[in-house]
N, C-alpha and C. Protein backbone atom coordinates (compact mmCIF):
# COMPACT_ATOMS: atom_id res chain seq x y z
N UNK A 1 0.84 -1.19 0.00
CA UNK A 1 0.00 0.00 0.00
C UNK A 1 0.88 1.24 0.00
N UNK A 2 0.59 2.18 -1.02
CA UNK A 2 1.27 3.86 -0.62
C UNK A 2 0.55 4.40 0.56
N UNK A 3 1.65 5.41 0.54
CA UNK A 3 1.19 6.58 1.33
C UNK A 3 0.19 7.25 1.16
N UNK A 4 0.03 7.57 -0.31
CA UNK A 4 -0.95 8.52 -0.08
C UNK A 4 -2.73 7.41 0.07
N UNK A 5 -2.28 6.31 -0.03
CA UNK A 5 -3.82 5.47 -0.23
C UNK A 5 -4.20 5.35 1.58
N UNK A 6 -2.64 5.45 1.94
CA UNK A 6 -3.14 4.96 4.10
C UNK A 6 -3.80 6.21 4.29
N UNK A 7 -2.68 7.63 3.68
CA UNK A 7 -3.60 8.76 4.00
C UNK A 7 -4.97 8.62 4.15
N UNK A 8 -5.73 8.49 2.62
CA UNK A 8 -6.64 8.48 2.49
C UNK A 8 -7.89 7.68 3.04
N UNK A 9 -7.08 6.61 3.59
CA UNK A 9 -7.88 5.52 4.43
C UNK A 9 -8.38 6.13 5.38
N UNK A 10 -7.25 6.84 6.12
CA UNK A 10 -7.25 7.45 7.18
C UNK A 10 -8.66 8.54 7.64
N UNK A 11 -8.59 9.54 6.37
CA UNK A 11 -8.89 10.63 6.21
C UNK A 11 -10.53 10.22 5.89
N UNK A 12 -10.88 9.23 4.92
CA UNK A 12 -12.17 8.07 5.14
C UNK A 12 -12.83 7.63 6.40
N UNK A 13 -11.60 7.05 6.72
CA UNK A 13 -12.37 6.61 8.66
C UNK A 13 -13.04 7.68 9.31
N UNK A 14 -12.36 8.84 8.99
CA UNK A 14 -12.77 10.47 10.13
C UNK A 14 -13.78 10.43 9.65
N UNK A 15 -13.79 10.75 8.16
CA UNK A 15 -15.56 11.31 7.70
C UNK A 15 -16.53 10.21 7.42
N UNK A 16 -16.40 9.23 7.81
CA UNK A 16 -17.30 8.22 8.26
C UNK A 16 -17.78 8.26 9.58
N UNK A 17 -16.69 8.00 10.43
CA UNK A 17 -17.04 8.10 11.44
C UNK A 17 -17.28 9.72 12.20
N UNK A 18 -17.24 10.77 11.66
CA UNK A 18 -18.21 12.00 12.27
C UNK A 18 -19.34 11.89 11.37
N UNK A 19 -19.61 11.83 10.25
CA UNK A 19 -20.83 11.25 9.89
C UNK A 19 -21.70 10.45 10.60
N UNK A 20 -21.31 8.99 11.18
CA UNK A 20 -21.89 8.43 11.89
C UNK A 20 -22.14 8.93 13.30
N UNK A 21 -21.40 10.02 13.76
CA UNK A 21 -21.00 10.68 14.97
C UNK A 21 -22.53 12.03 14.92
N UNK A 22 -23.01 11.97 13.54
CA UNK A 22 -23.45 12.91 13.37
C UNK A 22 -25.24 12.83 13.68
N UNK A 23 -25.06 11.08 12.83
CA UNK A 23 -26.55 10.96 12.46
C UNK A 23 -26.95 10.76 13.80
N UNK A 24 -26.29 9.92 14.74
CA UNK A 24 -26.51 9.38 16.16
C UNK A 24 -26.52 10.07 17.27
N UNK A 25 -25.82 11.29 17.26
CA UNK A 25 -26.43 12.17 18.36
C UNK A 25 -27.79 12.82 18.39
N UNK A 26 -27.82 12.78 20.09
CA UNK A 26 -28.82 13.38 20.19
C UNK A 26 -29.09 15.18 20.36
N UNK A 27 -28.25 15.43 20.40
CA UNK A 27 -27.90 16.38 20.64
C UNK A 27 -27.82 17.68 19.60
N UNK A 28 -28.62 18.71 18.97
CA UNK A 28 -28.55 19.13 17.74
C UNK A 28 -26.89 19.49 17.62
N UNK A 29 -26.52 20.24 18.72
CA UNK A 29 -25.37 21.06 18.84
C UNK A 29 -24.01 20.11 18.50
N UNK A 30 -24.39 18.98 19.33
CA UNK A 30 -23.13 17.93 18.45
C UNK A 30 -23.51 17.48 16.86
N UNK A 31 -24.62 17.34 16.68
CA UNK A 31 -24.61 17.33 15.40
C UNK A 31 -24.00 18.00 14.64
N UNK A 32 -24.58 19.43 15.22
CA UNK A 32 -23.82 20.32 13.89
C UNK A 32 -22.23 20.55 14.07
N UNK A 33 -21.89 20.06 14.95
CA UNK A 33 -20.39 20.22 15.31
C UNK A 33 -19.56 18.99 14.58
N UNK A 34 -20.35 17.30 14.55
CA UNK A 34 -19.92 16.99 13.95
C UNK A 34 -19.89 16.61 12.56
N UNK A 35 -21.14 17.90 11.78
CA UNK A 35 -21.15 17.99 10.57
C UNK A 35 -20.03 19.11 9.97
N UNK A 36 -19.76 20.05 10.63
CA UNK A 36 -18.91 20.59 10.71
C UNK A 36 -17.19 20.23 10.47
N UNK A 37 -17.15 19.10 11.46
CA UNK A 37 -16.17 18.43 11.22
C UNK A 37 -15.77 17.60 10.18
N UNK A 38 -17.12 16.87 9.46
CA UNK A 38 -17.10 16.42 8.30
C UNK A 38 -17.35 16.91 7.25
N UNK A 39 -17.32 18.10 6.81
CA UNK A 39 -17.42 19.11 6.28
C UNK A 39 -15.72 19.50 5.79
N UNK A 40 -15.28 19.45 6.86
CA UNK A 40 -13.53 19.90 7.34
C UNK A 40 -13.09 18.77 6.42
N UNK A 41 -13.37 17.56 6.89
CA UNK A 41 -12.59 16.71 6.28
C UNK A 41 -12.37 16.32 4.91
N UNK A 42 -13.82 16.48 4.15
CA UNK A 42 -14.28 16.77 2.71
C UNK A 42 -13.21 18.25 1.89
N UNK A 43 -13.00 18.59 2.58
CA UNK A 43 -11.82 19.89 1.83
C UNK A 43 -10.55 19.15 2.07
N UNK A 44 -10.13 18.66 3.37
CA UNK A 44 -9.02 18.31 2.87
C UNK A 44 -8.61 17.33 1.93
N UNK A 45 -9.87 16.00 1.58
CA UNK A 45 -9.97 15.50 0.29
C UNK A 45 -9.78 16.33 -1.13
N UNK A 46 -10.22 17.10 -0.64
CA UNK A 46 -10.33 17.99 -2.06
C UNK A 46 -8.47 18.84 -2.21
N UNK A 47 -8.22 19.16 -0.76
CA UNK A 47 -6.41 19.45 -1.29
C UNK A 47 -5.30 18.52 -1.41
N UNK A 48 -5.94 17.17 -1.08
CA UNK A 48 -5.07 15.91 -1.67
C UNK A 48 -4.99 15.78 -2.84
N UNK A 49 -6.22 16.04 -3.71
CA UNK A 49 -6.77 16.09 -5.00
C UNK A 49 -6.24 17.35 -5.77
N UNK A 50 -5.70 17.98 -4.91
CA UNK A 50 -4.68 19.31 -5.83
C UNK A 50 -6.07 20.17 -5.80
N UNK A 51 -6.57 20.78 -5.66
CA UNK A 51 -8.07 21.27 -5.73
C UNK A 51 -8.07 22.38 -4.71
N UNK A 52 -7.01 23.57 -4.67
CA UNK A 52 -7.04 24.06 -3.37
C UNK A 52 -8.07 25.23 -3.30
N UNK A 53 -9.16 25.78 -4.41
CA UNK A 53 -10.15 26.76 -4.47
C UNK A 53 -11.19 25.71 -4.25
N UNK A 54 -11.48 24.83 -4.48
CA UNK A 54 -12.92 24.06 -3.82
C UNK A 54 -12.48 23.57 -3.02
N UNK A 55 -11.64 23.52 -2.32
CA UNK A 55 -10.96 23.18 -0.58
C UNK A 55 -11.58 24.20 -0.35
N UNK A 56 -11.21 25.55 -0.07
CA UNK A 56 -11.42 26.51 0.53
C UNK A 56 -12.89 27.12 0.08
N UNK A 57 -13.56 26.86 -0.88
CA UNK A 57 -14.81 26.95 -1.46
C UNK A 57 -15.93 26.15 0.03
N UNK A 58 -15.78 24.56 0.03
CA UNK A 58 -15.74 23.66 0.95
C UNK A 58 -15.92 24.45 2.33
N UNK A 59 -14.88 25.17 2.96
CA UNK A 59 -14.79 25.53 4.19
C UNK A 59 -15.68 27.05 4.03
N UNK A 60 -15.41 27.48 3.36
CA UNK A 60 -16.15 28.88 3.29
C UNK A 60 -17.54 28.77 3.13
N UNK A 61 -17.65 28.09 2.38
CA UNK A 61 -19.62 28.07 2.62
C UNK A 61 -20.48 26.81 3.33
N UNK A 62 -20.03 26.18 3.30
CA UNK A 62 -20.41 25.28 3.69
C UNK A 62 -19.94 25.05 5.10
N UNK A 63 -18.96 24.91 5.87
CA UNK A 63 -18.45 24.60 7.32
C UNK A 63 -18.56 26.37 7.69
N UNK A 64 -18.61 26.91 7.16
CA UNK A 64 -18.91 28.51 7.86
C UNK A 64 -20.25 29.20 7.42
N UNK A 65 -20.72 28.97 6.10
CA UNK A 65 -21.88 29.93 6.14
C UNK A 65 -23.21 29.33 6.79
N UNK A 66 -23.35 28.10 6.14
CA UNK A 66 -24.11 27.43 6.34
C UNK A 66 -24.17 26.71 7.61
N UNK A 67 -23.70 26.34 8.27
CA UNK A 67 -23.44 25.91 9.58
C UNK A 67 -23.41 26.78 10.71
N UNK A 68 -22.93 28.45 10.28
CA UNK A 68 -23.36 29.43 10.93
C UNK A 68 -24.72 29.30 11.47
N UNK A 69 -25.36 29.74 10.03
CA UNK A 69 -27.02 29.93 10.09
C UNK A 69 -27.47 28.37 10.65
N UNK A 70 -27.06 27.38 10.89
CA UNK A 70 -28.06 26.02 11.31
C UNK A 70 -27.94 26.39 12.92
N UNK A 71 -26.43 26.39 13.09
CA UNK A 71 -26.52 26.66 14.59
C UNK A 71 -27.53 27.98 15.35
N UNK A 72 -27.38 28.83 14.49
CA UNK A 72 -28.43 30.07 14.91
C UNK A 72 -30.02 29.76 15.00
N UNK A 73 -29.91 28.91 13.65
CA UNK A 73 -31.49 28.53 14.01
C UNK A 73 -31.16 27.77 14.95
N UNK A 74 -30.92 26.72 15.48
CA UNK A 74 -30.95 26.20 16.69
C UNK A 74 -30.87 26.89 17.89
N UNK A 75 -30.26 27.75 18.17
CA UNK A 75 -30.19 29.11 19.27
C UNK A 75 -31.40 29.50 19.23
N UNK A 76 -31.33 30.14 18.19
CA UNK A 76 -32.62 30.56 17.55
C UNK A 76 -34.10 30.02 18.55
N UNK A 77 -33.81 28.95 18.15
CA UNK A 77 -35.87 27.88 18.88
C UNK A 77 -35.49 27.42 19.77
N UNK A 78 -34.33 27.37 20.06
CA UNK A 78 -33.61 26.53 21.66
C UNK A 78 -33.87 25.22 21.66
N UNK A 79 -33.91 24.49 20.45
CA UNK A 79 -33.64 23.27 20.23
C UNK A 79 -32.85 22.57 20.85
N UNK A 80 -31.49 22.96 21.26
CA UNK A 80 -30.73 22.28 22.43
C UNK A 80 -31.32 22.11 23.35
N UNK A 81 -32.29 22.62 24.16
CA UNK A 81 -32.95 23.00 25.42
C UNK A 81 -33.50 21.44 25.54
N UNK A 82 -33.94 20.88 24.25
CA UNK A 82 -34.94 19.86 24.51
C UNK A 82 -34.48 18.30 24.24
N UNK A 83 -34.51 17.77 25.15
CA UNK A 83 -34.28 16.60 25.51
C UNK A 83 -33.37 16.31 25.97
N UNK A 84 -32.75 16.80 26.74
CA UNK A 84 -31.54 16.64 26.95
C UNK A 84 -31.39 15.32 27.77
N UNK A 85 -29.77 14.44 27.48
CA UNK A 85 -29.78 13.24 27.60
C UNK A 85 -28.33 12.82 28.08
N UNK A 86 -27.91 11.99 28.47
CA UNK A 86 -26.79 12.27 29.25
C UNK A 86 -25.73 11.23 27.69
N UNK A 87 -24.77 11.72 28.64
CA UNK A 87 -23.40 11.00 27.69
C UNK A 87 -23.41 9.40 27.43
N UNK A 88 -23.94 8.64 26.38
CA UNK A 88 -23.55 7.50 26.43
C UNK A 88 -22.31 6.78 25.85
N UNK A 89 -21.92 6.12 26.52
CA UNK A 89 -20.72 4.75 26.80
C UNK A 89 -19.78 5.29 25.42
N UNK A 90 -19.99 5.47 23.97
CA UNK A 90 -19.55 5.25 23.01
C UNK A 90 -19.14 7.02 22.82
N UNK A 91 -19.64 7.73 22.88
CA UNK A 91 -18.99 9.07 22.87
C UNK A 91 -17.46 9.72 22.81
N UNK A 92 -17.08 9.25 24.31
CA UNK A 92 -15.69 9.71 24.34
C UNK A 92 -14.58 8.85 23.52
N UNK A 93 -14.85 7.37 23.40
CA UNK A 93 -13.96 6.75 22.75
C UNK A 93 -14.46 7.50 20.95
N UNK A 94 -15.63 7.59 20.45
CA UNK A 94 -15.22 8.24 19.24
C UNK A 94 -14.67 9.34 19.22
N UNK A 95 -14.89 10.43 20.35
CA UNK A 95 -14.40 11.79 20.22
C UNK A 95 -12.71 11.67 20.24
N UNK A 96 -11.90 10.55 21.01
CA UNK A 96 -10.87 10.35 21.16
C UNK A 96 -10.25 9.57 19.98
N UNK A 97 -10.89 8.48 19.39
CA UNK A 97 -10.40 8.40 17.95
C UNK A 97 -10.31 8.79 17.06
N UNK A 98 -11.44 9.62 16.83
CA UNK A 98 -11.78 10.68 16.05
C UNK A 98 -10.01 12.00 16.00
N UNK A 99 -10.25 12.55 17.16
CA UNK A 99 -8.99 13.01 17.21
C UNK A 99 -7.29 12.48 17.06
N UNK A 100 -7.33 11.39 17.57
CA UNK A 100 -5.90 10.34 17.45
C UNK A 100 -5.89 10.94 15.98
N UNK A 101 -6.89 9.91 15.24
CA UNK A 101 -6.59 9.97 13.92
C UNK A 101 -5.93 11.41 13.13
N UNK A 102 -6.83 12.17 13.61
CA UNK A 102 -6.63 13.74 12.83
C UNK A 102 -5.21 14.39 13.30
N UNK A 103 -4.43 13.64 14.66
CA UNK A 103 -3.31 13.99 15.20
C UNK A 103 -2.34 13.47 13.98
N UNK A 104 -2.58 11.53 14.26
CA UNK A 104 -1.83 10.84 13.96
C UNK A 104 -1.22 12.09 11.84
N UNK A 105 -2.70 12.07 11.58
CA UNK A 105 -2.30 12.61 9.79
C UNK A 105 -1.55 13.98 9.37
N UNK A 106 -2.16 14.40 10.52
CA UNK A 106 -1.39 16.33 10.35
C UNK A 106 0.26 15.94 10.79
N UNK A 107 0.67 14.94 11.77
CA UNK A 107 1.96 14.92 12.26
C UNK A 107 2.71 14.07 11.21
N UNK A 108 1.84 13.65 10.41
CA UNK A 108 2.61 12.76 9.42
C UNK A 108 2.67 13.70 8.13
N UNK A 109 1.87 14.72 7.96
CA UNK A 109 2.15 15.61 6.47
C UNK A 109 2.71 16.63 7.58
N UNK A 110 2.99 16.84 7.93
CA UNK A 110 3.74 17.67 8.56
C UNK A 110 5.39 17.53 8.50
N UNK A 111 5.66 16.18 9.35
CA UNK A 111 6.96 16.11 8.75
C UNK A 111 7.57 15.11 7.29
N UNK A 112 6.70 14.80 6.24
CA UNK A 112 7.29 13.71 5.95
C UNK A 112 6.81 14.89 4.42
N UNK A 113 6.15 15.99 4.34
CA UNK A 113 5.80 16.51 3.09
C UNK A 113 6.29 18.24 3.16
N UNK A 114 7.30 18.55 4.14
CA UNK A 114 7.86 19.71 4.74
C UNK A 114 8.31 21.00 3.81
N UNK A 115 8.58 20.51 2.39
CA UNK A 115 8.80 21.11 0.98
C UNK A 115 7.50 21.62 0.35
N UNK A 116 6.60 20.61 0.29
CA UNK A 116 5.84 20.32 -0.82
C UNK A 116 4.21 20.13 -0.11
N UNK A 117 3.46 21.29 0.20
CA UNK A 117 2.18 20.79 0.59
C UNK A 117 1.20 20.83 -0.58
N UNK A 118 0.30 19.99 -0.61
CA UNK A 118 -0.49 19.55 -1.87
C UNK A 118 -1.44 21.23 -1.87
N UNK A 119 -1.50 22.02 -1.19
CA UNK A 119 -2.06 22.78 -0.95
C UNK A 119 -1.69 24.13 -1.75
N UNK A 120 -0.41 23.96 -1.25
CA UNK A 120 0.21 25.31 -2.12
C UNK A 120 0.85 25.14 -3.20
N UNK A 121 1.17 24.23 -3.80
CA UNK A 121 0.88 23.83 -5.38
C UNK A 121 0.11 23.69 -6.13
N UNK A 122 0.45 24.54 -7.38
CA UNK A 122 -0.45 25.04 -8.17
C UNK A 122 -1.66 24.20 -8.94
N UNK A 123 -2.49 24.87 -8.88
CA UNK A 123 -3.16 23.58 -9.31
C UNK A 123 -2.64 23.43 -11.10
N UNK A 124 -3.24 22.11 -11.15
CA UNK A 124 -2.87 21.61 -12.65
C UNK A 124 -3.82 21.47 -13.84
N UNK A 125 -3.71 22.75 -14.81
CA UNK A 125 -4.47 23.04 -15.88
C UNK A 125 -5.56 23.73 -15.26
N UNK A 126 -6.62 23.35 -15.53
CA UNK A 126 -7.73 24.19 -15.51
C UNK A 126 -8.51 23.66 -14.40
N UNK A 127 -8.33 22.87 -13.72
CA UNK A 127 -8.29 22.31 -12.32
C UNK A 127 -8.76 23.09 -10.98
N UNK A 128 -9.61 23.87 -11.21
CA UNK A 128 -9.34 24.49 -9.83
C UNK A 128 -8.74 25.68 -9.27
N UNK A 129 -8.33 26.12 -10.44
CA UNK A 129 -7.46 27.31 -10.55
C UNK A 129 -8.12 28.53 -10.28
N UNK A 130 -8.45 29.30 -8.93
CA UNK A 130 -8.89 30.77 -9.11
C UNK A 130 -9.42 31.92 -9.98
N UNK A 131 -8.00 32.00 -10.75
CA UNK A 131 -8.01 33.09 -11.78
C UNK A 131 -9.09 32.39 -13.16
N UNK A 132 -8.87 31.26 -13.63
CA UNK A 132 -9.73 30.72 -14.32
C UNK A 132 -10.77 30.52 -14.23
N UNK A 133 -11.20 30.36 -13.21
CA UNK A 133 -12.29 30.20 -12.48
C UNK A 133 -13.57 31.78 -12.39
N UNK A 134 -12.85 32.67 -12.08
CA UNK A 134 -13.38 34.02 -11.93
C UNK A 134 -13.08 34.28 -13.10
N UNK A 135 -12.21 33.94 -14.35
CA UNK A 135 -12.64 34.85 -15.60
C UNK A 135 -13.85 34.14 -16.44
N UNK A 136 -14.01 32.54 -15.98
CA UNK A 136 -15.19 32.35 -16.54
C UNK A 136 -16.84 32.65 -16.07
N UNK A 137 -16.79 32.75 -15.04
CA UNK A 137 -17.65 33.28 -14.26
C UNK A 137 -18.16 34.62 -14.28
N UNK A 138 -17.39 35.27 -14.42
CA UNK A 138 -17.36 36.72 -14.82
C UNK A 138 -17.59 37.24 -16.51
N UNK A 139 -17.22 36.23 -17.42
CA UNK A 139 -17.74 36.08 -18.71
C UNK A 139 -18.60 35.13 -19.74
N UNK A 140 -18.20 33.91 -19.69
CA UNK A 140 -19.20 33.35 -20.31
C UNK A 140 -20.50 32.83 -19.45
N UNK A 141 -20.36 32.84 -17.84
CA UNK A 141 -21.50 32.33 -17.03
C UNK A 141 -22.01 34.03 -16.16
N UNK A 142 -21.71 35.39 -16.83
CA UNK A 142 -22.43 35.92 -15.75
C UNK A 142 -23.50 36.27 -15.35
N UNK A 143 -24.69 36.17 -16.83
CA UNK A 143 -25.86 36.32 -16.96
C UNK A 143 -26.58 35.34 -15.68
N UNK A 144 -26.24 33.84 -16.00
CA UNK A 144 -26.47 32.75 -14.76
C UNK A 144 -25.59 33.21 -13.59
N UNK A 145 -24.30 33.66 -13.38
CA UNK A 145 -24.34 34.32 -11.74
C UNK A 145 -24.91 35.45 -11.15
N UNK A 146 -25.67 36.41 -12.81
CA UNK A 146 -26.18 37.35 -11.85
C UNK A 146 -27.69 37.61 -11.38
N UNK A 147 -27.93 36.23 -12.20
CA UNK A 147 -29.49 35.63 -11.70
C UNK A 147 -29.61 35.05 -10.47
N UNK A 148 -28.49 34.37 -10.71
CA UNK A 148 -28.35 33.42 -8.97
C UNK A 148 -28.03 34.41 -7.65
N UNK A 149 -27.57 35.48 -8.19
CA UNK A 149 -27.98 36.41 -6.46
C UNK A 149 -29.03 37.02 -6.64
N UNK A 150 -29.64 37.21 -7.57
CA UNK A 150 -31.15 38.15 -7.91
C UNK A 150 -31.82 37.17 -7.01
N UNK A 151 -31.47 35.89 -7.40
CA UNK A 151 -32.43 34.80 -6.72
C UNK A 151 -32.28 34.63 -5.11
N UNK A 152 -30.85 34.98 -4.72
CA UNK A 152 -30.50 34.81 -3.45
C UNK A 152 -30.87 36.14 -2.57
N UNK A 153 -31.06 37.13 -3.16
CA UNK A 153 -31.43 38.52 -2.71
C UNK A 153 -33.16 38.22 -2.42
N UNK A 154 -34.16 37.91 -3.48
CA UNK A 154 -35.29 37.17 -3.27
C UNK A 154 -35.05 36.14 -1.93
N UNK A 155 -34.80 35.41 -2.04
CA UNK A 155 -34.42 34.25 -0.81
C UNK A 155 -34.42 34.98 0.60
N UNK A 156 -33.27 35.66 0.80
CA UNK A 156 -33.26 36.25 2.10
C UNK A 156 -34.40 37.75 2.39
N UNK A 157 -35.22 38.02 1.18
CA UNK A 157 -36.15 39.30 1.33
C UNK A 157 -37.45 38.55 1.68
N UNK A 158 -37.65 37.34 0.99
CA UNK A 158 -38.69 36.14 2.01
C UNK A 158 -38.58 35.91 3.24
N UNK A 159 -37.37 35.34 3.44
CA UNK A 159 -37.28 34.72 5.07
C UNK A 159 -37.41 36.13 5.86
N UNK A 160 -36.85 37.15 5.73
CA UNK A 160 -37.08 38.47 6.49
C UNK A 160 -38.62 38.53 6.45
N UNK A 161 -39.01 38.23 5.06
CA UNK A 161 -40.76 38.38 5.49
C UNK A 161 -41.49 37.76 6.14
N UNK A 162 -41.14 36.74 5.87
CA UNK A 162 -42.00 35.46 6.67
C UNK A 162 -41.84 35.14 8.30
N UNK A 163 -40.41 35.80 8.90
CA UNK A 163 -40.09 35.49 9.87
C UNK A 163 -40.77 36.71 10.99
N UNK A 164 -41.04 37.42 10.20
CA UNK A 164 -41.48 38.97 11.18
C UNK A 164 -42.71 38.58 11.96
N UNK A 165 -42.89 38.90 13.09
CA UNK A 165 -44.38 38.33 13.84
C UNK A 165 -45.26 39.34 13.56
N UNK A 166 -46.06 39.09 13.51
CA UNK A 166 -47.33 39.81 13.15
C UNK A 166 -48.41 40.57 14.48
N UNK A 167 -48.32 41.89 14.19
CA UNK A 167 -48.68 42.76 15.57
C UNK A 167 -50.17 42.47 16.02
N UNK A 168 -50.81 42.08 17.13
CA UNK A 168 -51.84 41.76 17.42
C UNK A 168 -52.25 43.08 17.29
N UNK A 169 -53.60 43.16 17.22
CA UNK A 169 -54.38 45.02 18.12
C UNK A 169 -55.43 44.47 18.57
């Protein structure tokens, strides 16, 4: 077996197992913490893959925007508030493997890839590349990106509407 396939084994086990970490709590707040986490782990797939703008695409909307707003709605209705249930048996040993693992991989690209992180190499061809990325976007797709915030501007001018309570007299 290579290296980079144990990596990846590795990096598999995590987002399986916070996935499974995810569906099984009871707890909204660990949920979203350990969707969050599997969220995390899905980008760094993506900078193994040389892919370092949908890595960071990955973490930016998805493990931050969106996960923002879930946790808020949960604040939000105080969904944590309800049911609360105590720690069972299987918890700490995943939270502790869970971590080993994520130790064991960062200490191993850490020292064994000290030149060369898959991250800050460029991506290859048209791959993922930033600048390519924003000149097509900006030209042959902008009619479709500038519908898609017309649409997203609609989106959030609803939920502001819908969410407002309505004044008794």
């Amino acid at each position: 077996m290579s290296v980079d396939l144990v990596v990846f084994i590795g990096l598999a086990l995590v987002a399986i197992l916070s996935a499974l970490g995810m569906l099984f709590s009871r707890n909204a707040i660990y949920s979203a913490l350990y969707l969050i986490f599997n969220f995390s782990t899905v980008a760094v797939f993506y900078l193994l893959l040389t892919a370092p703008f949908i890595a960071l695409a990955q973490i930016t909307v998805y493990a931050g925007a969106i996960m923002v707003l879930f946790l808020f709605v949960i604040m939000l209705l105080g969904a944590e508030q309800t049911g609360r249930t105590p720690p069972t048996w299987w918890m700490q040993p995943l939270a502790l493997s869970l971590a080993g693992i994520l130790i064991l991989e960062a200490l191993y690209i850490i020292f064994t890839h000290r030149t060369s992180f898959p991250a800050l190499r460029a991506a290859v061809g048209d791959l993922g590349n930033p600048l390519q990325i924003g000149e097509l976007l900006f030209s042959n797709y902008l009619l479709a990106f500038e519908a898609i915030a017309l649409l997203l501007l609609v989106a959030v001018i609803g939920a502001i509407f819908l969410s407002r309570h309505q004044r008794v007299r």
